[in-house]
Protein backbone atom coordinates (compact mmCIF):
# COMPACT_ATOMS: atom_id res chain seq x y z
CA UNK A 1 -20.52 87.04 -20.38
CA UNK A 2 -16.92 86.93 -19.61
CA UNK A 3 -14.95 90.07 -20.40
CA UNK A 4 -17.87 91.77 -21.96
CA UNK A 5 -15.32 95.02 -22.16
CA UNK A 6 -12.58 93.46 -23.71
CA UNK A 7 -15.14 92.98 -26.74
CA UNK A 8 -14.25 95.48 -29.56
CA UNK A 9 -18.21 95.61 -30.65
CA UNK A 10 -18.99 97.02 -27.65
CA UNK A 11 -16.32 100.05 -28.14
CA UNK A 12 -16.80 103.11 -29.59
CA UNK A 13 -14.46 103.53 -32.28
CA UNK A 14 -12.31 106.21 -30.33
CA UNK A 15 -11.89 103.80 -27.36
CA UNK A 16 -10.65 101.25 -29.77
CA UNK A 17 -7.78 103.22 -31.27
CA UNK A 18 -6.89 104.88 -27.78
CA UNK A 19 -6.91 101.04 -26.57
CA UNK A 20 -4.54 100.38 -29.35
CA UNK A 21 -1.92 103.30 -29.13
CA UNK A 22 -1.50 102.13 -25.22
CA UNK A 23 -0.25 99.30 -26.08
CA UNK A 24 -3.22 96.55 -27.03
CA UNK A 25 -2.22 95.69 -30.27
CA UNK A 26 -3.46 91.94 -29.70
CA UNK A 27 -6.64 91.10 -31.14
CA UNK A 28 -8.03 87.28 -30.71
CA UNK A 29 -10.64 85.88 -33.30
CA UNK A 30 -12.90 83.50 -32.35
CA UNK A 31 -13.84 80.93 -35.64
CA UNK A 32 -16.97 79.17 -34.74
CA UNK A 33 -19.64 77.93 -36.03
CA UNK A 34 -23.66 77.53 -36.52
CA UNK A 35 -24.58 73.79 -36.21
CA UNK A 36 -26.48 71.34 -34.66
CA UNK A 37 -25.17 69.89 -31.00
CA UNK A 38 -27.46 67.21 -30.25
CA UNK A 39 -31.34 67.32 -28.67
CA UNK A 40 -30.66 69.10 -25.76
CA UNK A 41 -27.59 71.94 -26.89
CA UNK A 42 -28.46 75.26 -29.35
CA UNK A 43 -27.00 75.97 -32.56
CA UNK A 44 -24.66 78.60 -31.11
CA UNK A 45 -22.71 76.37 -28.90
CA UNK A 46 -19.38 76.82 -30.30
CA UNK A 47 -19.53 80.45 -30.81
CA UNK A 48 -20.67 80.63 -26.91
CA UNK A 49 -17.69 78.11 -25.91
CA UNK A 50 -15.76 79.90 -28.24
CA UNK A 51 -16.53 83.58 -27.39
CA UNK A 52 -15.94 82.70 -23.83
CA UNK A 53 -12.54 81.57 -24.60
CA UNK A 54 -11.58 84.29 -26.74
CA UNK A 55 -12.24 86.46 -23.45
CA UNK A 56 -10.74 84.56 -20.94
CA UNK A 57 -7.61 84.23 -22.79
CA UNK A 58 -7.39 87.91 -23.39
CA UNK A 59 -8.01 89.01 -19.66
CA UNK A 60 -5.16 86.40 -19.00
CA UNK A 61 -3.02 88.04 -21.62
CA UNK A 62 -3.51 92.01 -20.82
CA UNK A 63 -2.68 93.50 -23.53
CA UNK A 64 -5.42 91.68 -25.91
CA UNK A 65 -8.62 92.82 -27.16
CA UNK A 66 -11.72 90.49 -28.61
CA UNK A 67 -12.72 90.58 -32.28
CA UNK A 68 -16.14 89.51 -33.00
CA UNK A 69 -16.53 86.16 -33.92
CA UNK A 70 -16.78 84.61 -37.50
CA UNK A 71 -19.43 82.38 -37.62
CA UNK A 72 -20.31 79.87 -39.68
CA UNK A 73 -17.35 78.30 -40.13
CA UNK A 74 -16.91 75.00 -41.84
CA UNK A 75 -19.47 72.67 -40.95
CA UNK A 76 -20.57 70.35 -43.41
CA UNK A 77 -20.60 67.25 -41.58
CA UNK A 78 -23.36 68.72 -39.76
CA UNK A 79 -25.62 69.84 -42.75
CA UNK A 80 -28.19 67.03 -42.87
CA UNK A 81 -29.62 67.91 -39.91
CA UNK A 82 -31.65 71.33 -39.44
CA UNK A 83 -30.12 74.77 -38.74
CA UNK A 84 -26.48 74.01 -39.87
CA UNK A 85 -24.88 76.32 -41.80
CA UNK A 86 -21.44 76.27 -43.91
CA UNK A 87 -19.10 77.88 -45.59
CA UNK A 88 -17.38 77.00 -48.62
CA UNK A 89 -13.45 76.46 -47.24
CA UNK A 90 -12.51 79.50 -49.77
CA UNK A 91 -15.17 81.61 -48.63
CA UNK A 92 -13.83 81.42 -45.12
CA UNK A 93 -10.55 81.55 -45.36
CA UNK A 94 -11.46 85.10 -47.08
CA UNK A 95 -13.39 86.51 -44.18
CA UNK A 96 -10.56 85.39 -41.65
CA UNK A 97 -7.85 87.10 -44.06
CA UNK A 98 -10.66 90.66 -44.28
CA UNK A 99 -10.46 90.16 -40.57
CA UNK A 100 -6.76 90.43 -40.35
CA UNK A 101 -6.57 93.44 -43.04
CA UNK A 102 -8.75 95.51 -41.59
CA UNK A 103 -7.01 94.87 -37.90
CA UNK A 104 -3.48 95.11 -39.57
CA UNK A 105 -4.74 98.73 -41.09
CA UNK A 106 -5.69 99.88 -37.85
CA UNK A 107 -2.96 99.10 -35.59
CA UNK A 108 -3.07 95.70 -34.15
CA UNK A 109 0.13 93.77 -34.59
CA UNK A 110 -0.70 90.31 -32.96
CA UNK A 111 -3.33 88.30 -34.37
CA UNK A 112 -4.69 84.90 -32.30
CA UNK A 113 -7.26 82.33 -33.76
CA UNK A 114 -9.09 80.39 -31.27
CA UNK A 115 -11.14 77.86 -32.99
CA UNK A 116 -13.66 76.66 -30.93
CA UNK A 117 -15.23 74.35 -33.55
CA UNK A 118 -13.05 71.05 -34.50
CA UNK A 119 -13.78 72.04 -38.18
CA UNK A 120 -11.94 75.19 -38.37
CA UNK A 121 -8.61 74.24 -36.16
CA UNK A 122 -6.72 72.54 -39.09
CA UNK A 123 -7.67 75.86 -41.19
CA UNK A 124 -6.62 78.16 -38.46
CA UNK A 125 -3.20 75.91 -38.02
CA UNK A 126 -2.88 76.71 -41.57
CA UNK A 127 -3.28 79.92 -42.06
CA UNK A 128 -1.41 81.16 -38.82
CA UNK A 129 1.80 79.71 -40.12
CA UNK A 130 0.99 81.10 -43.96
CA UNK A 131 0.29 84.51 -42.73
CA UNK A 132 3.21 84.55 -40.36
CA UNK A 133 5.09 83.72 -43.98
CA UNK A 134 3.85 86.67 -45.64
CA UNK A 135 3.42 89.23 -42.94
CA UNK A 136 6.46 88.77 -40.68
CA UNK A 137 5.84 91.69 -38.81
CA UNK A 138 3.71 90.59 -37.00
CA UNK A 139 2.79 87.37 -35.01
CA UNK A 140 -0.11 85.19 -35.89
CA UNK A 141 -1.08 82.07 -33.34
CA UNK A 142 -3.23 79.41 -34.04
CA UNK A 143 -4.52 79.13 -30.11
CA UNK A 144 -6.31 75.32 -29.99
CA UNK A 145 -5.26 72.10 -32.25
CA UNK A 146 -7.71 69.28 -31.68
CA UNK A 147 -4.72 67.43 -30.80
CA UNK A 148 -4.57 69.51 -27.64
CA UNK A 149 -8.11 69.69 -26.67
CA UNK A 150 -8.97 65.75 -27.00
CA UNK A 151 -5.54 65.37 -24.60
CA UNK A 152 -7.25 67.30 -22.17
CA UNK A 153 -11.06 65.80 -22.37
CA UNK A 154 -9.25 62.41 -22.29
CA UNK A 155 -7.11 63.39 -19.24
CA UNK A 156 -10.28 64.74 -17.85
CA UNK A 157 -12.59 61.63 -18.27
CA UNK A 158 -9.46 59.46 -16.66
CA UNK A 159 -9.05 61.76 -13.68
CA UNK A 160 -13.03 61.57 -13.12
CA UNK A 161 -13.78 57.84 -13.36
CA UNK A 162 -15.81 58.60 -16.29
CA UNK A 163 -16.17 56.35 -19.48
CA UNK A 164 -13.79 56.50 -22.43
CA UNK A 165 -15.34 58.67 -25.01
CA UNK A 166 -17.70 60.89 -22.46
CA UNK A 167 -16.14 63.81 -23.66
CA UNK A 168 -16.16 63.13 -26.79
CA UNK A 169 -15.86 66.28 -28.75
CA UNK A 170 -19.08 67.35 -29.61
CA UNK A 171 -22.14 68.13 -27.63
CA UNK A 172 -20.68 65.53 -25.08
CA UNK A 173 -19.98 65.80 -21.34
CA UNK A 174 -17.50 68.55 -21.97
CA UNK A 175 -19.21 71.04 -23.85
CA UNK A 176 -22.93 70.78 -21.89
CA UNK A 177 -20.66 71.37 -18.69
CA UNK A 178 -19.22 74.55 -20.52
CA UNK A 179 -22.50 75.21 -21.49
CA UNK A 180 -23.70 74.71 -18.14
CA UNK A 181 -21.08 77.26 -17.05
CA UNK A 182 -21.98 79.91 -19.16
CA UNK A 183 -25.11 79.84 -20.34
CA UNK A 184 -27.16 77.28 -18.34
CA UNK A 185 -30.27 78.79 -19.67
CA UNK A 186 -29.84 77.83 -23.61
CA UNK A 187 -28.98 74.18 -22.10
CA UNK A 188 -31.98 71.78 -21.95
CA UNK A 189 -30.42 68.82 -19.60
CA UNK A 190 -33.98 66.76 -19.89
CA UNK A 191 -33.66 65.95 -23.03
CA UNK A 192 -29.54 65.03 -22.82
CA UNK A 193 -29.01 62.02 -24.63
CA UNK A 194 -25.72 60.20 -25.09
CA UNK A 195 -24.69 59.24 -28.70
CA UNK A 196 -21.63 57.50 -29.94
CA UNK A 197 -19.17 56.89 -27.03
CA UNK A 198 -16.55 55.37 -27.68
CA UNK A 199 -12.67 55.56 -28.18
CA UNK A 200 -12.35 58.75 -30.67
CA UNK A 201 -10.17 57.53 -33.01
CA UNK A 202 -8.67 59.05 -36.05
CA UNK A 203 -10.82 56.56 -38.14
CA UNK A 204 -13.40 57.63 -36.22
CA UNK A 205 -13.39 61.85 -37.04
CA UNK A 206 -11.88 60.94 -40.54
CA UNK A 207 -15.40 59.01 -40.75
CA UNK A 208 -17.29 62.00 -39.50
CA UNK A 209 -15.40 64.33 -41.84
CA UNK A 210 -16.37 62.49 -44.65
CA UNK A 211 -19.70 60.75 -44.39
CA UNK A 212 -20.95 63.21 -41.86
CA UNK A 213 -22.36 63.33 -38.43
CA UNK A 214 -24.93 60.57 -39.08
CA UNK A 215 -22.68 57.67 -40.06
CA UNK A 216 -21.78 58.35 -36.11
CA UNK A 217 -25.01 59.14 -34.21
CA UNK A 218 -27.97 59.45 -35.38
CA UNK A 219 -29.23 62.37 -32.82
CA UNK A 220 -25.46 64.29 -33.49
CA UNK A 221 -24.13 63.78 -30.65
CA UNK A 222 -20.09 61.96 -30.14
CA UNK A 223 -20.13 61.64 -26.37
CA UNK A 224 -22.37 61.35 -22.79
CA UNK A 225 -23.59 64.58 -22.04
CA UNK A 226 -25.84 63.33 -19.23
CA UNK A 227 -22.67 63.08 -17.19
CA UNK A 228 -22.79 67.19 -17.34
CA UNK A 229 -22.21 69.74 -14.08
CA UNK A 230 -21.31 73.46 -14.11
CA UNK A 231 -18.93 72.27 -11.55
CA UNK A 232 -17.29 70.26 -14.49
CA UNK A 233 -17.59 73.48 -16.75
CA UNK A 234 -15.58 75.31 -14.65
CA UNK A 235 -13.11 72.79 -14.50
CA UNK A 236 -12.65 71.89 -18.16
CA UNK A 237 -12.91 75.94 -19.11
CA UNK A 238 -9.79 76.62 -17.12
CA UNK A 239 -7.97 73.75 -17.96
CA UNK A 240 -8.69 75.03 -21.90
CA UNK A 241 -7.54 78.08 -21.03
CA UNK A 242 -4.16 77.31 -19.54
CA UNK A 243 -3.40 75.17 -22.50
CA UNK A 244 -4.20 77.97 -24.88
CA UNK A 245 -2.27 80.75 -22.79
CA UNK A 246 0.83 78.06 -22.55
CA UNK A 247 1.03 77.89 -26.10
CA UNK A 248 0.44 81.58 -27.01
CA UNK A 249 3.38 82.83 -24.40
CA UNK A 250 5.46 80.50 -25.85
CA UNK A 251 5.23 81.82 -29.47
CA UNK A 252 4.07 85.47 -28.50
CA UNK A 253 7.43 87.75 -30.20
C-alpha cells in the first residue's frame, strides 16, 4: 500500500511523538465506509480508495502523518443489500470528534478529513468549519466535496470519449480503475456489470439518499465499470490527489 510508513498504526508509540516534536503535527483521517459496491467490487472499497488517498496526500504534504481510518461511516442507502453497515449520524460525528481529542492531546495541530465515501463529505464539510469555530488554534480541512470529485469524473469521461454517467460515483468506471490500481486482486472484472448510467443529477443522489440504492440500480451500482483499466486508476488517483492538495495548501495556516 501507498505510504505504508506514514501510517500511525504501524508506529510504535515513541516514533509517533518523536515524529510529532520534528515538526509533523498534521494528521489526515480517512472517513469511509463498509458497503456494498456492486457484483464485482468488496465491501472495503472506500476505505481502500480512501486509505490510499489519505497517504498520497500526506507524502505530497511532508509534514503529515495517517490516522487510521473510521469506518463505517454513514451508509444507509446501502443497507438493503448484504454486508452494509451504518452509523447513526450522532454516533459518527462522536468518533471523528474522539479522533481529534485524542490527536489534539498529543500534539498534532492540523487535522484533514478525506472522505472517501459520498456519504460522509457533507458531514466532514461540516464539522471542519465547526471545529475550526471552536478550536481556532488549530486548522481543520475538509479535503474532498462531492462537488469536486463529480467535476473531475465528468471532466474525465469527456476527455476519454466515454459515456455520460460512466463514472458515476459509485462502483463505476472510476472506482474499479482505482481499484484496479491498488488492489487488483479484491477486484473481480468478470462479473462487472454496469447499472444506472446516466446524467448524475442532484435529483438523482437526492433520490439515492432517500429511497436508497435500489430505487437506482438494482445490482448497486451508479455507473459502467466494465469500461475499467489500472491505466485509468492511475490517472483518476492523481488527478484526486492534486485537487485535494490544491485545496489543502490553500487553507493550510
Amino acid at each position: 500500500m501507498i505510504g505504508s510508513n506514514l501510517q500511525l498504526k504501524n508506529m510504535t508509540w515513541p516514533e509517533i511523538g518523536q515524529k510529532i516534536k520534528n515538526g509533523q503535527d498534521s494528521v489526515i483521517i480517512n472517513l469511509a465506509s463498509m458497503e456494498q459496491h456492486g457484483l464485482h467490487l468488496p465491501e472495503c472499497t472506500d476505505e481502500v480508495i480512501g486509505l490510499g488517498l489519505a497517504c498520497g496526500l500526506a507524502e505530497r504534504l511532508g509534514d503529515a502523518l495517517v490516522a487510521p481510518s473510521i469506518i463505517p461511516g454513514l451508509s444507509e442507502h446501502h443497507l438493503a443489500l448484504p454486508g452494509s453497515l451504518s452509523l447513526r449520524p450522532e454516533i459518527f460525528k462522536g468518533i471523528i470528534e474522539d479522533y481529534v481529542t485524542c490527536y489534539k492531546n498529543h500534539g498534532f495541530k492540523k487535522f484533514i478529513l478525506v472522505a472517501s465515501h459520498g456519504g460522509n463529505m457533507d458531514t466532514a464539510n461540516k464539522m471542519a468549519d465547526e471545529f475550526n469555530v471552536r478550536f481556532q488554534d488549530d486548522c481543520f480541512i475538509s479535503a474532498l466535496t462531492l462537488e469536486s470529485l463529480m467535476k473531475i469524473l465528468m471532466t474525465y469521461e469527456m476527455e476519454n470519449n466515454m459515456p455520460t454517467g460512466s463514472c458515476g460515483g459509485h462502483a463505476c468506471a472510476f472506482e474499479t480503475s482505482i481499484m484496479l490500481y491498488f488492489a487488483p486482486e479484491l477486484v473481480k472484472m468478470d462479473k462487472a456489470k454496469a447499472g444506472y448510467v446516466g446524467l448524475p443529477s442532484k435529483e438523482l443522489i437526492d433520490n439515492m439518499f432517500e429511497n436508497g440504492i435500489l430505487g437506482i440500480s438494482e445490482i448497486g451500482v451508479i455507473g459502467d465499470p466494465t469500461l475499467a483499466t489500472r491505466e485509468l486508476g492511475e490517472k483518476f488517483y492523481n488527478s484526486v490527489l492534486d485537487d485535494m492538495e490544491k485545496h489543502v495548501r490553500e487553507l493550510l495556516k
